[in-house]
Protein backbone atom coordinates (compact mmCIF):
# COMPACT_ATOMS: atom_id res chain seq x y z
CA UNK A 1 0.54 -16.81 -63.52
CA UNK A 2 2.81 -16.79 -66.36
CA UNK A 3 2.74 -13.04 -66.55
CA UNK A 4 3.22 -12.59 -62.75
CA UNK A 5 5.86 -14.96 -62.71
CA UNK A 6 4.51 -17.04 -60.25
CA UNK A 7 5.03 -20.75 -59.30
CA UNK A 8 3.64 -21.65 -55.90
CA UNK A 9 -0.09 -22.46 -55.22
CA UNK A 10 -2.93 -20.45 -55.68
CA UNK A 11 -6.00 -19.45 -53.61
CA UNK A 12 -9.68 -18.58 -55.44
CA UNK A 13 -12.45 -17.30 -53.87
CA UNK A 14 -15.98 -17.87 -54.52
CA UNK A 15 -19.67 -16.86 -54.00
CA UNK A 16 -20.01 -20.34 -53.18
CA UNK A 17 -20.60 -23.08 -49.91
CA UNK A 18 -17.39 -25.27 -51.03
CA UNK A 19 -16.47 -28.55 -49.66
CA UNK A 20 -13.07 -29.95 -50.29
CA UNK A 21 -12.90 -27.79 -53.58
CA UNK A 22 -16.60 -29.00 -55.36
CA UNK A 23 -19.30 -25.99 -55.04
CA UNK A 24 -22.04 -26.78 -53.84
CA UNK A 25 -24.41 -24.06 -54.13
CA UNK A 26 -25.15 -21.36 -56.80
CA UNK A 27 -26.76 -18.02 -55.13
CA UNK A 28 -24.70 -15.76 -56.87
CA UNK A 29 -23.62 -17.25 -59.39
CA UNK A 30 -24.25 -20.12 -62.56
CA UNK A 31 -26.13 -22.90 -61.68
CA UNK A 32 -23.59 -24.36 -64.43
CA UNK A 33 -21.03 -24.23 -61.53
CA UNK A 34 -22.71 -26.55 -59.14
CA UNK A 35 -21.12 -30.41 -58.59
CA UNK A 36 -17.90 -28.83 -60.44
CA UNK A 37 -14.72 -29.80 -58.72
CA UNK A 38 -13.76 -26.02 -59.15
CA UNK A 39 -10.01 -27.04 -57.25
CA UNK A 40 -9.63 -29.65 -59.74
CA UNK A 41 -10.33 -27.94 -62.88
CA UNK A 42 -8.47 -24.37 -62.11
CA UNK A 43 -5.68 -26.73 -61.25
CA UNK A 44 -5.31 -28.26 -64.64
CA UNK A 45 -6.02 -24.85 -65.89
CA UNK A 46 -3.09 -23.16 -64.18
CA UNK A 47 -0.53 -25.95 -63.71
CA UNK A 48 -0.74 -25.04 -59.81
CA UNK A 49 -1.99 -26.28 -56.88
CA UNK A 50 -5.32 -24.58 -56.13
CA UNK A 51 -7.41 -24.45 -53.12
CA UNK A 52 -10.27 -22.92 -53.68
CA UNK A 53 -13.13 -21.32 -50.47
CA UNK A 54 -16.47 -19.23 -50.07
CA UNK A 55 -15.19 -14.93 -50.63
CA UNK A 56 -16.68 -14.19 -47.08
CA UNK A 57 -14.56 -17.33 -45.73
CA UNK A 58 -11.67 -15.45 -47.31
CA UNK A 59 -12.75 -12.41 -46.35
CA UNK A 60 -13.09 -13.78 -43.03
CA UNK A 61 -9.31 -15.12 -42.95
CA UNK A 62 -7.60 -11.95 -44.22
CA UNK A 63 -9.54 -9.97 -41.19
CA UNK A 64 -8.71 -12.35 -38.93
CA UNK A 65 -4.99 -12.10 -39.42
CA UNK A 66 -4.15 -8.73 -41.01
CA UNK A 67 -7.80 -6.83 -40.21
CA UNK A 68 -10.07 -5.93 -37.66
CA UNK A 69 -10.04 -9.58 -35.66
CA UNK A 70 -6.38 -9.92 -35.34
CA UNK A 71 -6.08 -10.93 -31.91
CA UNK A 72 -9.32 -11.31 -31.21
CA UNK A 73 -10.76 -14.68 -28.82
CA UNK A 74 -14.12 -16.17 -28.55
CA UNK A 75 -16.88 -15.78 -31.46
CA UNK A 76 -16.52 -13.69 -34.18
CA UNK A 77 -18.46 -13.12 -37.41
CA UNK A 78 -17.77 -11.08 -40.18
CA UNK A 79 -20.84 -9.85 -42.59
CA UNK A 80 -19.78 -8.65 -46.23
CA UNK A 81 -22.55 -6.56 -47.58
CA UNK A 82 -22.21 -5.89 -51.63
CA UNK A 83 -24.50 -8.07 -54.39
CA UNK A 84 -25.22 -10.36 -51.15
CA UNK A 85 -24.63 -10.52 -47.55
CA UNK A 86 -21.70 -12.99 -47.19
CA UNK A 87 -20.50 -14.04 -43.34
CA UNK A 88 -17.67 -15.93 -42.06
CA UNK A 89 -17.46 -17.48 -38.14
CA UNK A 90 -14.53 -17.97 -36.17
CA UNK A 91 -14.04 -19.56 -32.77
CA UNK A 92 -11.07 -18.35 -31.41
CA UNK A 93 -9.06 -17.73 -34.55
CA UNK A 94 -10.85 -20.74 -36.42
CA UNK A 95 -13.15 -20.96 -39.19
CA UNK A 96 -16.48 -22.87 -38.91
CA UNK A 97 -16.61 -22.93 -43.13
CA UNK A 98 -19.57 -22.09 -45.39
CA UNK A 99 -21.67 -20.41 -42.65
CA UNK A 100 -23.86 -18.83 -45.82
CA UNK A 101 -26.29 -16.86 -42.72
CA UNK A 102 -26.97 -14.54 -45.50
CA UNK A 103 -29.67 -16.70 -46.60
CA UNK A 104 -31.61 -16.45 -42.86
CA UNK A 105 -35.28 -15.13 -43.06
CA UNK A 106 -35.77 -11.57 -41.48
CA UNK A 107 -39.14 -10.14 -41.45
CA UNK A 108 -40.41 -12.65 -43.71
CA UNK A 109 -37.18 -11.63 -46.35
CA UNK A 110 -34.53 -13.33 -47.34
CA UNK A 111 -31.98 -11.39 -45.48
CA UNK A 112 -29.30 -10.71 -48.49
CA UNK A 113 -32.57 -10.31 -50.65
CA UNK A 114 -33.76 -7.55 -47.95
CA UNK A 115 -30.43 -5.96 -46.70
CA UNK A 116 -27.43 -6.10 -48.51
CA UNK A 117 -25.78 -3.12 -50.13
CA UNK A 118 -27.08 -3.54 -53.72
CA UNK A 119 -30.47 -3.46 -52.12
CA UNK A 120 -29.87 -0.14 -50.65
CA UNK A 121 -28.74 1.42 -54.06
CA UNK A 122 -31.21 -0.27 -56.35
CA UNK A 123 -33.91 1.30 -53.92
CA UNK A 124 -32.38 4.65 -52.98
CA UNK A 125 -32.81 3.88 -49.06
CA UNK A 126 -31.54 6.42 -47.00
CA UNK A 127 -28.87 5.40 -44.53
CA UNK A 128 -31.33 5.81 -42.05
CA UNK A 129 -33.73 3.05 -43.72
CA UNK A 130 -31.07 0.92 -44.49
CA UNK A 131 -29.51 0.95 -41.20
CA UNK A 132 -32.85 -0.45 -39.70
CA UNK A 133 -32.77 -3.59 -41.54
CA UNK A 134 -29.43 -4.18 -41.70
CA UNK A 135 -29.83 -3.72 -37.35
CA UNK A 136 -32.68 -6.30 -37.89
CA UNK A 137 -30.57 -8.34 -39.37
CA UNK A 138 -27.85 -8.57 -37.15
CA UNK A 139 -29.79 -8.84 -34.23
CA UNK A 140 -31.25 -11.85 -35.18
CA UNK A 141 -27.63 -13.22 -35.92
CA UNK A 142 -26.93 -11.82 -32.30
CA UNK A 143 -29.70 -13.60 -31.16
CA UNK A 144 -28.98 -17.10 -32.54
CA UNK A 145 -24.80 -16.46 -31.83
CA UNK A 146 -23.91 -14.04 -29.27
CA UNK A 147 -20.64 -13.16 -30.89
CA UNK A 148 -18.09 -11.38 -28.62
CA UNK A 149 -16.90 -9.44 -31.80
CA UNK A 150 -19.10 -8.36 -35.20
CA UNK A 151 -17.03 -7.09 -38.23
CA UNK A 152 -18.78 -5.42 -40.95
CA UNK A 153 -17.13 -5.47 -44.41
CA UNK A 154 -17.28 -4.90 -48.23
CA UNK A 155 -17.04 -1.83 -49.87
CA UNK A 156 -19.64 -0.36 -47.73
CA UNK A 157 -17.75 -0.30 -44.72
CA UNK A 158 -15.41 3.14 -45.69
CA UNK A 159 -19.08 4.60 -44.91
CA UNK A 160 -19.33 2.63 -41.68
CA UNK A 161 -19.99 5.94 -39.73
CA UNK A 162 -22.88 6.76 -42.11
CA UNK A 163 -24.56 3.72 -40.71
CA UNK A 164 -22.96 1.94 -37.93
CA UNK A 165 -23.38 4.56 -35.01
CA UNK A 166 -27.39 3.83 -36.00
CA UNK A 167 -27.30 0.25 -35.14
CA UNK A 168 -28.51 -0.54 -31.84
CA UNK A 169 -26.79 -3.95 -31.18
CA UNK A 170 -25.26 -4.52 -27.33
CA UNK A 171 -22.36 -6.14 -29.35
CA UNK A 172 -18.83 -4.77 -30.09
CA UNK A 173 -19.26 -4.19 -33.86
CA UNK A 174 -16.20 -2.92 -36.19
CA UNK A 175 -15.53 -2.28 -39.29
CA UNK A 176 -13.37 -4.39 -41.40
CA UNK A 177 -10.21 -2.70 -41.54
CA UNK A 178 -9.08 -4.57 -45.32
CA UNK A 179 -12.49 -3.70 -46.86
CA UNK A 180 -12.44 -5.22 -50.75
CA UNK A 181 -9.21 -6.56 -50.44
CA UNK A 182 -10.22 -8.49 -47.48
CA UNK A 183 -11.08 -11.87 -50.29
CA UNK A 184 -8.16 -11.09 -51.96
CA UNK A 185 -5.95 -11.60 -49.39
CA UNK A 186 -7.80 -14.53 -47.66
CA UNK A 187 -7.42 -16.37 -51.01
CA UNK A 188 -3.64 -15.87 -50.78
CA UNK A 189 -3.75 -17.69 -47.21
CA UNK A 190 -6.53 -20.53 -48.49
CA UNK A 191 -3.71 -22.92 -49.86
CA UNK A 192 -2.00 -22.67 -46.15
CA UNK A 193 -4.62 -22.92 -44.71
CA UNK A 194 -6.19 -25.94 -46.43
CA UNK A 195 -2.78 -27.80 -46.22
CA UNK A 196 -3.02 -27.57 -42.37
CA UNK A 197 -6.22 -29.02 -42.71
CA UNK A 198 -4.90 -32.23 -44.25
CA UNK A 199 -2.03 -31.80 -42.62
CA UNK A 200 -4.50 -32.55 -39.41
CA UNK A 201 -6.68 -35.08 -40.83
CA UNK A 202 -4.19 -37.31 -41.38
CA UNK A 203 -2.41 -37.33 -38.03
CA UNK A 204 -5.57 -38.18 -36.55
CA UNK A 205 -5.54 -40.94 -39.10
């Protein structure tokens, strides 16, 4: 911050379900990290106020107001396919938090475990290959959600047309328009965001 010359609040993202700043789960990253008031401690770190959310949450927020879903009504999710498969739900512009669907079983798999992007590289699947289990996948998101609007993002998605034209879903499905500077940006927004949110909670007392 220092270096930057910044002084207002700060926004992290993480690989994490958070609630009010503690994470609460450790998929993708130390186990050393779960219980830790993460808002709390980068705080006293940084001298700043610090709200801290999941990356696909943030991800989600960025598309949602700069992206792919700006404007959009009704049920959307985004899916971030990288190490995992993150996703982030909105109902008409507003986050359901910590959604973590990446963890669903397809075919008897773990879906991140079975279809995210690092499983595609580590096991040389063709885009054709790939494409049928990431279609699995969403379908069975479809079929639990019926989202008006899928957005698929992470690096992966400047190759959308490599895989998405294969997918066979009756939903509208774009890609993310912010791609890895989707979280980036979302973090930027968390502190807002999360201020609202209190903001809220204590007018209805």
């Amino acid at each position: 911050m220092q270096r930057f010359g910044w002084r207002g609040p700060v926004g992290c993202a993480v690989p994490a379900v958070v609630q009010n700043g503690t994470l609460r789960t450790a998929a993708n990253i130390s186990e050393q990290w779960l219980g830790v008031d993460a808002a709390a401690l980068l705080g006293e770190a940084t001298g700043r106020r610090v709200a801290v959310l999941n990356d696909a949450d943030a991800a989600g927020y960025a598309e949602m107001h700069f992206g792919a879903g700006r404007g959009q009504t009704g049920l959307v999710i985004l899916v971030t396919l990288g190490t995992g498969i993150g996703t982030a739900l909105f109902i008409n512009g507003h986050l359901v938090p910590n959604t973590e669907l990446g963890h669903l079983e397809v075919r008897g798999h773990e879906a991140e475990k079975w279809a995210a992007e690092c499983v595609r590289k580590a096991r040389d699947l063709s885009w054709k290959k790939w494409a049928k289990r990431l279609d699995a996948y969403l379908l069975e998101l479809h079929r639990y959600f019926w989202p008006d609007l899928f957005i698929v993002g992470g690096g992966v998605s400047k190759k959308h047309a490599k895989f998405l034209p294969r997918l066979t879903l009756s939903a509208r499905i774009v890609p993310a328009k912010l791609r890895n500077d989707a979280g980036i940006l979302g973090a930027a927004l968390a502190y807002e965001h999360a201020a609202r949110r209190a903001r809220q909670k204590r007018a209805l007392g």
